[in-house]
N, C-alpha and C. Protein backbone atom coordinates (compact mmCIF):
# COMPACT_ATOMS: atom_id res chain seq x y z
N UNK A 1 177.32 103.16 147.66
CA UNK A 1 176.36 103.64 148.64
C UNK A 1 176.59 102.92 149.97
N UNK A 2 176.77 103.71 151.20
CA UNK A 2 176.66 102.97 152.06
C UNK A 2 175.70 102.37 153.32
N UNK A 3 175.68 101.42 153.44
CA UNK A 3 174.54 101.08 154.02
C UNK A 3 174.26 101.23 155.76
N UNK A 4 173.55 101.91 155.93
CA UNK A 4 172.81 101.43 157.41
C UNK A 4 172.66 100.31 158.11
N UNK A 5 172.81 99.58 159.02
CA UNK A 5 172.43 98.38 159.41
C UNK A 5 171.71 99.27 160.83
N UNK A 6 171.24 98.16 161.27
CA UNK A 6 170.53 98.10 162.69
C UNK A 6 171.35 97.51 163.77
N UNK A 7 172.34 96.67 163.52
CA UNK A 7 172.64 96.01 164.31
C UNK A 7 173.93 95.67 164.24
N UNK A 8 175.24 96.05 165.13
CA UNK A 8 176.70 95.59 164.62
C UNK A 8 176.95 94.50 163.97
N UNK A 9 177.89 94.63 163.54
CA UNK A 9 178.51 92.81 162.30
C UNK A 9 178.23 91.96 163.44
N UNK A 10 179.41 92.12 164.88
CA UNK A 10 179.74 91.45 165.57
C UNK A 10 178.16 90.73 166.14
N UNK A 11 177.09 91.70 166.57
CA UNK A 11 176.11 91.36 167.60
C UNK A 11 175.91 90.50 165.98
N UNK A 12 175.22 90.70 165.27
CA UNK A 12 174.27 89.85 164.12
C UNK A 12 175.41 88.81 164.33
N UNK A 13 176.66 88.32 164.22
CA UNK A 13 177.38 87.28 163.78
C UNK A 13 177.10 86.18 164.81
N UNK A 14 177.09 86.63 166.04
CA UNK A 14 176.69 86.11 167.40
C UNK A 14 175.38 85.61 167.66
N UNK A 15 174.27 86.63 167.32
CA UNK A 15 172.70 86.03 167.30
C UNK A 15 172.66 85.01 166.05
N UNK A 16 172.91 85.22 165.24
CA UNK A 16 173.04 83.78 164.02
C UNK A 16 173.25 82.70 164.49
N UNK A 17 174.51 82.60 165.57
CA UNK A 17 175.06 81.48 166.02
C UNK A 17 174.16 80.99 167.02
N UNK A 18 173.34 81.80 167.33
CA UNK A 18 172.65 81.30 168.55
C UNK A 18 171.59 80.76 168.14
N UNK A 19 170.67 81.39 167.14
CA UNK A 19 169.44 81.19 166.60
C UNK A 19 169.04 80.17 166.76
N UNK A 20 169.50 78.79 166.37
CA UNK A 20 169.43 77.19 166.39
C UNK A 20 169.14 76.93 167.59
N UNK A 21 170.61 77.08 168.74
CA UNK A 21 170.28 76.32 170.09
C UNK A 21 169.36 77.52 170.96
N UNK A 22 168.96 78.71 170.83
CA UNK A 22 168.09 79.84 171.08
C UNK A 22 166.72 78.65 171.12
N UNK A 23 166.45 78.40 169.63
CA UNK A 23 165.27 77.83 169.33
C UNK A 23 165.02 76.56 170.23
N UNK A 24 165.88 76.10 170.31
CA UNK A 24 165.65 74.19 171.33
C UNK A 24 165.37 75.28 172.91
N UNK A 25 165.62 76.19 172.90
CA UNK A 25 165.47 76.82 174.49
C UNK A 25 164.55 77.10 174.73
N UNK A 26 163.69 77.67 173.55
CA UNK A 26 161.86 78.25 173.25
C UNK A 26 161.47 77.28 173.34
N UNK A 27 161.74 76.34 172.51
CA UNK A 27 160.60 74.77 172.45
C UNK A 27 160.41 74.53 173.92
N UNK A 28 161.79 74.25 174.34
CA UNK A 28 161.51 73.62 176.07
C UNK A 28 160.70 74.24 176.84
N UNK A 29 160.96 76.31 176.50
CA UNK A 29 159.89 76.63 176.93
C UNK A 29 158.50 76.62 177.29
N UNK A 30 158.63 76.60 175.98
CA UNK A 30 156.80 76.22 175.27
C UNK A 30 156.53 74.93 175.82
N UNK A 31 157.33 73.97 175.48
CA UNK A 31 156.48 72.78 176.24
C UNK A 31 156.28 72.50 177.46
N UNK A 32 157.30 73.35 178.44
CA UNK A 32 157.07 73.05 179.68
C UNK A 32 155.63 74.24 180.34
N UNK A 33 155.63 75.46 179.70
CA UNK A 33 154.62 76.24 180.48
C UNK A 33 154.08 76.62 179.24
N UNK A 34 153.45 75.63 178.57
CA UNK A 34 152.31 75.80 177.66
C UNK A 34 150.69 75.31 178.92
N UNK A 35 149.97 75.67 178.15
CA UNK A 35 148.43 75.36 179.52
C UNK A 35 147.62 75.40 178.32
N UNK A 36 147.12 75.13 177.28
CA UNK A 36 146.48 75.45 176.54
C UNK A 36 145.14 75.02 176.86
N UNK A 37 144.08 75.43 176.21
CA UNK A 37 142.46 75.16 176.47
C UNK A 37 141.94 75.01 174.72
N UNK A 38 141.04 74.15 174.53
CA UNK A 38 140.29 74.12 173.16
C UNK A 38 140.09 75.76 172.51
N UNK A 39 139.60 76.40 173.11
CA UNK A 39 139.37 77.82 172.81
C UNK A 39 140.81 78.22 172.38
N UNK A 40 142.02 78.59 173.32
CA UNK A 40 143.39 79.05 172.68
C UNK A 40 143.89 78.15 171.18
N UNK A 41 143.37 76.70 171.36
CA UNK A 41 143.59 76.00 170.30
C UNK A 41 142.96 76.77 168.98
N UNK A 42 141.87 76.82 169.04
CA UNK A 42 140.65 77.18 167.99
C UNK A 42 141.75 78.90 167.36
N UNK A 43 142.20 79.10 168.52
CA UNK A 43 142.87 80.65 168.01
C UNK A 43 143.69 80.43 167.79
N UNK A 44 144.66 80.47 168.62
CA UNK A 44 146.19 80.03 167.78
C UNK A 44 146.34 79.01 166.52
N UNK A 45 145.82 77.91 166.78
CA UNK A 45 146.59 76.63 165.84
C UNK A 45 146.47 77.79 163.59
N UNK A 46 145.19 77.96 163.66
CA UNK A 46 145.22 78.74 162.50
C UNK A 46 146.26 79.69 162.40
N UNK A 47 147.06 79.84 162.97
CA UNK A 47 147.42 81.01 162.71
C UNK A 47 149.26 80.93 162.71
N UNK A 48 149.27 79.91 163.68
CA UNK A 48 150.25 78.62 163.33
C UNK A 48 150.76 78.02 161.68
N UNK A 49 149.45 77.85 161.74
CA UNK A 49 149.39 76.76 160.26
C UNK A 49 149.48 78.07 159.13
N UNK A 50 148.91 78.68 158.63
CA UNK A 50 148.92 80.22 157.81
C UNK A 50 150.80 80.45 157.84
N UNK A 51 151.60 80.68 159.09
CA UNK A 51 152.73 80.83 159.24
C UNK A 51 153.52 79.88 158.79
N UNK A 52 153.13 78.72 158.55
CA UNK A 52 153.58 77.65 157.91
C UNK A 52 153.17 77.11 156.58
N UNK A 53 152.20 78.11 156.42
CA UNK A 53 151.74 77.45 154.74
C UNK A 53 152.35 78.85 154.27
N UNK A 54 152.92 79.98 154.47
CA UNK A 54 153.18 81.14 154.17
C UNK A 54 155.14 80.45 153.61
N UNK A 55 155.17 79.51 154.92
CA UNK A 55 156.93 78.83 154.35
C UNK A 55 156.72 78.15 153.45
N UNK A 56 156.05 77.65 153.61
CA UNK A 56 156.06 76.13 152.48
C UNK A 56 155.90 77.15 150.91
N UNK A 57 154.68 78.44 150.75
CA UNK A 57 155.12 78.85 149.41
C UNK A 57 156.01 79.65 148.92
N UNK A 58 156.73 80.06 149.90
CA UNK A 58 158.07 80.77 150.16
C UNK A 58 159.38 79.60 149.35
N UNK A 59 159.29 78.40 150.01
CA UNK A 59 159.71 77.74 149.84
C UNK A 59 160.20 76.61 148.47
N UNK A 60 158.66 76.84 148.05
CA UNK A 60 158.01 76.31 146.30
C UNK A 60 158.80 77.08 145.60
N UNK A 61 159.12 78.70 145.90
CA UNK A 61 159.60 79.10 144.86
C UNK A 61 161.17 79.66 144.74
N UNK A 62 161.83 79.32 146.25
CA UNK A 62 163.26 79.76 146.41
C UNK A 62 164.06 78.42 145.85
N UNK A 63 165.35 79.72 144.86
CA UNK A 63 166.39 78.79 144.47
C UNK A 63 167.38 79.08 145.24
N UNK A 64 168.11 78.53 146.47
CA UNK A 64 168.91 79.75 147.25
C UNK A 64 170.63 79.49 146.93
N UNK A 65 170.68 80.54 146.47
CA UNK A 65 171.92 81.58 146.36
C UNK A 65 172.05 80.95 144.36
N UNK A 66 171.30 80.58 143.74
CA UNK A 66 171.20 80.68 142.50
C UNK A 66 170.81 81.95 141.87
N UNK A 67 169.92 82.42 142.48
CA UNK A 67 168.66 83.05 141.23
C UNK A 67 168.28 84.45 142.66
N UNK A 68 167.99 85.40 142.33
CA UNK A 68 166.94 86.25 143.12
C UNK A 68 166.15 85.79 143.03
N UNK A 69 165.05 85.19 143.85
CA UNK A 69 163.60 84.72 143.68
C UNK A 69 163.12 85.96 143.96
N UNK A 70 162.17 86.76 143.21
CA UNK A 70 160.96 87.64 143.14
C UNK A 70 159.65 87.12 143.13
N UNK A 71 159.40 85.77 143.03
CA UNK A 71 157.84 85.73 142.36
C UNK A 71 157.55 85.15 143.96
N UNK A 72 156.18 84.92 143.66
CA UNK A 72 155.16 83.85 144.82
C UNK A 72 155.52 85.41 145.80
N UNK A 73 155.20 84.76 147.33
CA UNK A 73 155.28 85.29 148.26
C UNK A 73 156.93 86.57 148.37
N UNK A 74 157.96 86.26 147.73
CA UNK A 74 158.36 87.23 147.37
C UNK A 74 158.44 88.39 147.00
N UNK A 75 157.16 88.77 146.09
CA UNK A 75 156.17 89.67 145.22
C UNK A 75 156.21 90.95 146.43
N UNK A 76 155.78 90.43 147.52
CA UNK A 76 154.97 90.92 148.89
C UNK A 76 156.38 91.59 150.27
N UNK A 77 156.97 90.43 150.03
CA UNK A 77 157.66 90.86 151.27
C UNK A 77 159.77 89.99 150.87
N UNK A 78 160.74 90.86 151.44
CA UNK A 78 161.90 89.96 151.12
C UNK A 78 162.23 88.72 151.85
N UNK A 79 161.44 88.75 153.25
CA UNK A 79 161.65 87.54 153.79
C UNK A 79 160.51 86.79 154.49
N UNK A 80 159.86 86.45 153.42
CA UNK A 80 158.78 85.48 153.27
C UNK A 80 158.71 84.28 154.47
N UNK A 81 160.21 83.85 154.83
CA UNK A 81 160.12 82.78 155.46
C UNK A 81 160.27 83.18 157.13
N UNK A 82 160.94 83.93 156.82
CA UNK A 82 161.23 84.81 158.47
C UNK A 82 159.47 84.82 158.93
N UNK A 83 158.97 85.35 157.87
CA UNK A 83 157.42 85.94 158.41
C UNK A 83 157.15 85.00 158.67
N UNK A 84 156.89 83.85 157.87
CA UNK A 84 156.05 82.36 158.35
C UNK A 84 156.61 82.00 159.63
N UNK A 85 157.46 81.90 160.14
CA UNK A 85 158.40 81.84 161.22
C UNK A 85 157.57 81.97 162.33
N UNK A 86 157.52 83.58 162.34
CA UNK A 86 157.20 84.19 163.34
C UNK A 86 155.59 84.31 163.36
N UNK A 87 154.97 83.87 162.53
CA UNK A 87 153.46 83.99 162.46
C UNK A 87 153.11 82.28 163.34
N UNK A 88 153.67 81.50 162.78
CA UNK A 88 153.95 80.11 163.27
C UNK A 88 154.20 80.31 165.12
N UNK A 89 155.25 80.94 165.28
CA UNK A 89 155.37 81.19 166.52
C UNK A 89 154.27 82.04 167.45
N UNK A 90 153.81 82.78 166.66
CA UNK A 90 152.87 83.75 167.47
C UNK A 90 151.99 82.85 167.73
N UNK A 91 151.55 81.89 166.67
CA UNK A 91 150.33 81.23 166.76
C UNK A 91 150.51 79.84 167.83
N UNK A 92 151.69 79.48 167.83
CA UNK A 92 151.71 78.82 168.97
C UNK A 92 151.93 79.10 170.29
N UNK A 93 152.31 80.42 170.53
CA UNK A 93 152.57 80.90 171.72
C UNK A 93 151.02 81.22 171.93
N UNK A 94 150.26 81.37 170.75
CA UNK A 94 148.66 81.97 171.56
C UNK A 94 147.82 80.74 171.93
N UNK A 95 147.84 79.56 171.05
CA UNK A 95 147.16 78.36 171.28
C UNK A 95 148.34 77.83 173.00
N UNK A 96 149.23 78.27 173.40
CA UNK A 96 149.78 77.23 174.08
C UNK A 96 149.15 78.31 175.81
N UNK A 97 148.37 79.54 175.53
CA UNK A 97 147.51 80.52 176.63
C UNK A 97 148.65 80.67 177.54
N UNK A 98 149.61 80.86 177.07
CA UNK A 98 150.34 82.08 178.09
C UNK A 98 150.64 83.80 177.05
N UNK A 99 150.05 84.35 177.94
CA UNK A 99 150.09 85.60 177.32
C UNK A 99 151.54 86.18 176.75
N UNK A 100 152.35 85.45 177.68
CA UNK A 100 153.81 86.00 177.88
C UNK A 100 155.00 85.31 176.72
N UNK A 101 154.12 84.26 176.48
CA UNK A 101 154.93 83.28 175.15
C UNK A 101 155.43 83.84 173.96
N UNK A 102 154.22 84.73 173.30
CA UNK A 102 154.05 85.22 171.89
C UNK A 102 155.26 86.77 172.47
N UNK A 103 155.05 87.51 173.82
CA UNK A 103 155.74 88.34 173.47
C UNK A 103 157.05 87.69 173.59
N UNK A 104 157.46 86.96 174.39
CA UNK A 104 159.01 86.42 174.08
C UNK A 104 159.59 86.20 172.61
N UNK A 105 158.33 85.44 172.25
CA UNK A 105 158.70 85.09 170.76
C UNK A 105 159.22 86.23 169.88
N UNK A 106 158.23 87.07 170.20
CA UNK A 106 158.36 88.14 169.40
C UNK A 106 159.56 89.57 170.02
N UNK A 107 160.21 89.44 171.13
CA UNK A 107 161.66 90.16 171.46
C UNK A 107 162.79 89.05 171.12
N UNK A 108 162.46 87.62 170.86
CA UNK A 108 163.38 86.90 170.17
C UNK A 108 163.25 87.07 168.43
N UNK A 109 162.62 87.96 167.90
CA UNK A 109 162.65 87.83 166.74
C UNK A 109 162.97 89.13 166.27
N UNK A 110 163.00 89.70 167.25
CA UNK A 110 163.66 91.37 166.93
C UNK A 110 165.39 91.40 167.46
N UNK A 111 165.58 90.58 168.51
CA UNK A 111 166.83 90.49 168.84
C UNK A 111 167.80 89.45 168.26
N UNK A 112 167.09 88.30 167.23
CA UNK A 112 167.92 87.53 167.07
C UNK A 112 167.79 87.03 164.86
N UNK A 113 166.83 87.39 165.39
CA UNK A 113 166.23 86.93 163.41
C UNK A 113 166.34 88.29 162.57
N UNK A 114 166.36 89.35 163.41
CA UNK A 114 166.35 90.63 162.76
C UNK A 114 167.93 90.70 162.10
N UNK A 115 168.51 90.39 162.82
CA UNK A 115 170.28 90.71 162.67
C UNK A 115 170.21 89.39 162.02
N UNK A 116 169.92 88.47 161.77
CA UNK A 116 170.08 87.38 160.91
C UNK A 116 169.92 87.13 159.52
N UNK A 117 168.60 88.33 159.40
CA UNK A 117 167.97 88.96 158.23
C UNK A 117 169.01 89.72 157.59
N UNK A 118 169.58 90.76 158.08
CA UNK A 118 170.65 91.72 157.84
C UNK A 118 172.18 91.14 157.52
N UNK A 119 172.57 90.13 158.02
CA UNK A 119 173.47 89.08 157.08
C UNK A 119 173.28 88.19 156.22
N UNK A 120 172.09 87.63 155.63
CA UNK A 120 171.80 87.59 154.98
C UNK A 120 171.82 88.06 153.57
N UNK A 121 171.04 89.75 153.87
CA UNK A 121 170.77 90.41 152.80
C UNK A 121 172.20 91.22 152.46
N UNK A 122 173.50 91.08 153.21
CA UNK A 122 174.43 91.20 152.79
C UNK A 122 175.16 90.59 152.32
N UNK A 123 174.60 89.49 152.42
CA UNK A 123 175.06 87.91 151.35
C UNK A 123 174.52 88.06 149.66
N UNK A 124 173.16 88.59 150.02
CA UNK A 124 172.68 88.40 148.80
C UNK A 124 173.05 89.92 147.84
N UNK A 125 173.06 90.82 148.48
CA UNK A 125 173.44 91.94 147.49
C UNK A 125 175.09 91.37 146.78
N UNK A 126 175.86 90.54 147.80
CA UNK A 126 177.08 90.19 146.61
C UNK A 126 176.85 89.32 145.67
N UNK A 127 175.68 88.54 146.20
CA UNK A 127 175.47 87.44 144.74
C UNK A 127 174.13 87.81 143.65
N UNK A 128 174.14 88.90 143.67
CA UNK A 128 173.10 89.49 142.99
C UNK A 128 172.81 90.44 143.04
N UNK A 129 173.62 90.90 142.10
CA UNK A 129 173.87 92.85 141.84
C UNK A 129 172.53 93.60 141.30
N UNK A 130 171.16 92.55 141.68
CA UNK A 130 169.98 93.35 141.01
C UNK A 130 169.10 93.06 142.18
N UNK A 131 169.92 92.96 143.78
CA UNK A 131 169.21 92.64 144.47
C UNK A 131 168.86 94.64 145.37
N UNK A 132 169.41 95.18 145.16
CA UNK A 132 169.53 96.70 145.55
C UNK A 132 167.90 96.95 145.24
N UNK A 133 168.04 96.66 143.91
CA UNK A 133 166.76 97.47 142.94
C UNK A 133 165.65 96.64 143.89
N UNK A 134 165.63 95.31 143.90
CA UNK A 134 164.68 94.61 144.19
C UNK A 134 164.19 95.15 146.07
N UNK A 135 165.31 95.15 146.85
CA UNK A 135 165.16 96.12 148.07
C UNK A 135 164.89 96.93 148.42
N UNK A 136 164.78 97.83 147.16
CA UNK A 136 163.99 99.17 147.52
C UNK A 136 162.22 99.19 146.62
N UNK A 137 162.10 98.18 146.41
CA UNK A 137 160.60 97.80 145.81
C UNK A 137 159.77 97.06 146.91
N UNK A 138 160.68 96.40 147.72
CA UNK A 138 159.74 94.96 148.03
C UNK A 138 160.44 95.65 149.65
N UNK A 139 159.09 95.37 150.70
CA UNK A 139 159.51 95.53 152.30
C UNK A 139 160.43 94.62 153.15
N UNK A 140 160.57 94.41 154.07
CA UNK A 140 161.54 93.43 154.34
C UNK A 140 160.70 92.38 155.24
N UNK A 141 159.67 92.57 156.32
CA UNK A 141 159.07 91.83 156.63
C UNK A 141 157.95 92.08 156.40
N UNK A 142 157.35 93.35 156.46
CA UNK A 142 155.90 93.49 156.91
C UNK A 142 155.35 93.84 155.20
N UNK A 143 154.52 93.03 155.30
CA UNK A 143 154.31 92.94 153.26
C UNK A 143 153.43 94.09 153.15
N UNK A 144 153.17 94.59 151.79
CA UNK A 144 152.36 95.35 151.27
C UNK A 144 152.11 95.21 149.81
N UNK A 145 150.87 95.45 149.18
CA UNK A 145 150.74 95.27 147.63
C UNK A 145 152.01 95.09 146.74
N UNK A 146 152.04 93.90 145.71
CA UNK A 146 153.14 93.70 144.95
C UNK A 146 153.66 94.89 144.34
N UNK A 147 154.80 95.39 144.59
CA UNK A 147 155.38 96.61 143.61
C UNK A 147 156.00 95.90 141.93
N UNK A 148 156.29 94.99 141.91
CA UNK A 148 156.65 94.13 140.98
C UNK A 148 156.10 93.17 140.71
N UNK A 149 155.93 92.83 139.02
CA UNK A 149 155.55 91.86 138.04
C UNK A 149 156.63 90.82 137.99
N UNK A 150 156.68 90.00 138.91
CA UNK A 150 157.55 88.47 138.69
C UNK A 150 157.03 87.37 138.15
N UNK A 151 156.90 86.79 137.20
CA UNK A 151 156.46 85.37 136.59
C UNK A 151 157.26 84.13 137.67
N UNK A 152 156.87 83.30 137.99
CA UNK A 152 157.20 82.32 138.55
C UNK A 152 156.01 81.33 138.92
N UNK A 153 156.25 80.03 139.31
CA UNK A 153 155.59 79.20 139.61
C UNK A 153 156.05 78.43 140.84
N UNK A 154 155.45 78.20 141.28
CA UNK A 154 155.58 76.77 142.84
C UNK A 154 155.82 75.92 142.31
N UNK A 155 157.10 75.30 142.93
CA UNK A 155 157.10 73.90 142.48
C UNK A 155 157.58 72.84 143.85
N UNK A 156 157.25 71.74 143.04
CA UNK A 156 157.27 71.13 144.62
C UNK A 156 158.73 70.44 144.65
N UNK A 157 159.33 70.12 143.21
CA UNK A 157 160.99 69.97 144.01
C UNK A 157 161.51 71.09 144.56
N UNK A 158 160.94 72.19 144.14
CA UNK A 158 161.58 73.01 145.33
C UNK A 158 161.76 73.19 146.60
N UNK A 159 160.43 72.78 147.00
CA UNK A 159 159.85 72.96 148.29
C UNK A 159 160.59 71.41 149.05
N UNK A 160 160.82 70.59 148.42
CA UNK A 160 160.93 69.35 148.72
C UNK A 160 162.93 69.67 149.11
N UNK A 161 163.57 69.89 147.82
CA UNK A 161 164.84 70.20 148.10
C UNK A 161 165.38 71.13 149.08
N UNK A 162 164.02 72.03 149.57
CA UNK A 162 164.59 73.21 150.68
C UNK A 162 164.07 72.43 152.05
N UNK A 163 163.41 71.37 152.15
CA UNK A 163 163.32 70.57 152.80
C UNK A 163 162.29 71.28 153.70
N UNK A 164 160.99 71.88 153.47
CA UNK A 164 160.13 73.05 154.12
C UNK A 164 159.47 71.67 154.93
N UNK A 165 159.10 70.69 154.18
CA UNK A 165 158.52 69.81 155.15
C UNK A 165 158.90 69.64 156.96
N UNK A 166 159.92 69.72 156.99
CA UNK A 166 160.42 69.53 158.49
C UNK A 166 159.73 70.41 159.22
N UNK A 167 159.03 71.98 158.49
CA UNK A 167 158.21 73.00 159.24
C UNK A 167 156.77 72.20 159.40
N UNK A 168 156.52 71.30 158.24
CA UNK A 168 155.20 71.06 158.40
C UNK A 168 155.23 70.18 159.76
N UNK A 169 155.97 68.94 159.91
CA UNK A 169 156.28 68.34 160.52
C UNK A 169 156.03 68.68 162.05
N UNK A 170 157.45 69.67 162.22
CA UNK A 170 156.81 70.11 163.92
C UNK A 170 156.06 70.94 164.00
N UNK A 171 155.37 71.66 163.24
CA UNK A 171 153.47 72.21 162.88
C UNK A 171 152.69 71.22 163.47
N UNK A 172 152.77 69.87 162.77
CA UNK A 172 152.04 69.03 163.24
C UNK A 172 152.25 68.12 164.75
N UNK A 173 153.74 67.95 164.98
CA UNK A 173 153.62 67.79 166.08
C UNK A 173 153.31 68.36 167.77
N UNK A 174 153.80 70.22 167.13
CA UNK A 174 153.30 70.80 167.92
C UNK A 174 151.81 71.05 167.89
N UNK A 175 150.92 70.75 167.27
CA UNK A 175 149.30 70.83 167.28
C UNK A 175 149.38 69.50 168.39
N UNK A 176 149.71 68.38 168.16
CA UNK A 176 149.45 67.31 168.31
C UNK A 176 149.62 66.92 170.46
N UNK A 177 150.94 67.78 170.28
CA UNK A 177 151.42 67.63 171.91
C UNK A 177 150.21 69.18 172.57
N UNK A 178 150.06 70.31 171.83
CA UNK A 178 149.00 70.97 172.71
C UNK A 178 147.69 70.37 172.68
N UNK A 179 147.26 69.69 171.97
CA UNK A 179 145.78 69.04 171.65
C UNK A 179 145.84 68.04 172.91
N UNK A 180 146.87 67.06 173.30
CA UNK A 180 146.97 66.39 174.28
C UNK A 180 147.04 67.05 175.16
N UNK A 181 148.39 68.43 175.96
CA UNK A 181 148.15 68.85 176.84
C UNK A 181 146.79 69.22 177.52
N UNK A 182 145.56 70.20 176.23
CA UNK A 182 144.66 70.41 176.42
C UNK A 182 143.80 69.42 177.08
N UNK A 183 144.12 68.18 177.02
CA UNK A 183 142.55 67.82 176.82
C UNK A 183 141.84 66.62 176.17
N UNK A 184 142.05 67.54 174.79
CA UNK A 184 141.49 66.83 173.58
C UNK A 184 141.44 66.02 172.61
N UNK A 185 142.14 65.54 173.19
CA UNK A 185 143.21 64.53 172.18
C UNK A 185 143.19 63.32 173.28
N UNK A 186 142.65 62.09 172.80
CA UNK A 186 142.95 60.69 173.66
C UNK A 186 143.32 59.94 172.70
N UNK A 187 144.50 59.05 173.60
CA UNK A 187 144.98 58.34 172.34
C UNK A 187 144.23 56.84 172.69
C-alpha cells in the first residue's frame, strides 16, 4: 500500500534537523518578549503543566523502538508526546501575554514537528509490522475515545530512562523565570 505523506522526505529530513536549534530560537524568543501578568500566569501555567504531565505519562509507558506501546496515553492518540509538547508550549506562550507567541508556536508545530511525526512513523511501521493496524485505530495528534483495549502500566523506570524529567525541569524553570518577570516572585 502506498502511502501519502504531507510533506517531502527532503523538507521532513531538514525540519528534523532543525527542530533542536529551531527550539533554543523560541526559548530566546519567549524570554526576551515574554510580558506576563499574574492573570496570564493563572491561565497559561495550567495548561503548561497538563502538556507536561500528558509527557511524563506518555513517557511511563514508552519502550522506544522495542515494543509498539498502545497502552496509557497511547490508547487516545499516536503521539502522545508531540501533544504534551505543544500543549506545554501553548501554555507558555499564553502565560508569557503575547498573543502572537502561541500562534508562532503553533505554525512551528505544523511546519516542523508535523514532518518529524511523519519520519518517525516511517521508522516505526519498519520496526513493527502491527503498527499499520494500530494507525488506522488510534489518531495521530488530536485524541478521541480509546478504539483499543491495551493492558499496560506506568512505570517510573520508564519515565526515568526516557529521561521525561528534563520536561519537568524547564516546566519548572520556565514557571519560575515568568513568575519573576511578572512580578511575583521575590527572591
Amino acid at each position: 500500500m502506498t502511502r501519502r505523506y504531507w510533506f517531502p522526505k527532503h523538507y521532513a529530513d531538514v525540519a528534523q534537523r532543525l527542530r533542536v536549534p529551531l527550539g533554543f530560537v523560541m526559548l530566546a524568543l519567549f524570554g526576551y518578549a515574554s510580558a506576563p501578568t499574574p492573570v496570564s500566569l493563572w491561565i497559561g501555567l495550567p495548561v503548561a503543566l497538563f502538556g507536561v504531565w500528558i509527557r511524563a505519562w506518555a513517557a511511563g509507558h514508552l519502550e522506544k523502538n522495542q515494543k509498539l506501546t498502545t497502552s496509557g496515553p497511547y490508547r487516545w492518540v499516536r503521539n502522545p508526546l508531540y501533544v504534551g509538547t505543544f500543549l506545554a508550549a501553548m501554555g507558555f506562550g499564553i502565560a508569557a501575554n503575547q498573543w502572537w507567541l502561541p500562534v508562532l508556536f503553533g505554525i512551528v508545530f505544523v511546519l516542523v514537528y508535523l514532518p518529524a511525526i511523519e519520519l518517525e512513523e516511517q521508522k516505526l511501521r519498519e520496526l513493527f509490522e502491527d503498527f499499520d493496524a494500530y494507525a488506522a485505530s488510534v489518531p495521530l495528534v488530536v485524541p478521541r475515545g480509546p478504539k483499543i483495549d491495551s493492558p499496560g502500566l506506568f512505570r517510573w523506570g520508564r519515565y526515568l530512562r526516557n529521561e521525561e524529567y528534563n520536561a519537568l525541569a524547564g516546566c519548572a524553570a520556565g514557571a519560575l523565570y515568568l513568575a519573576w518577570k511578572a512580578g511575583v516572585m521575590v527572591w
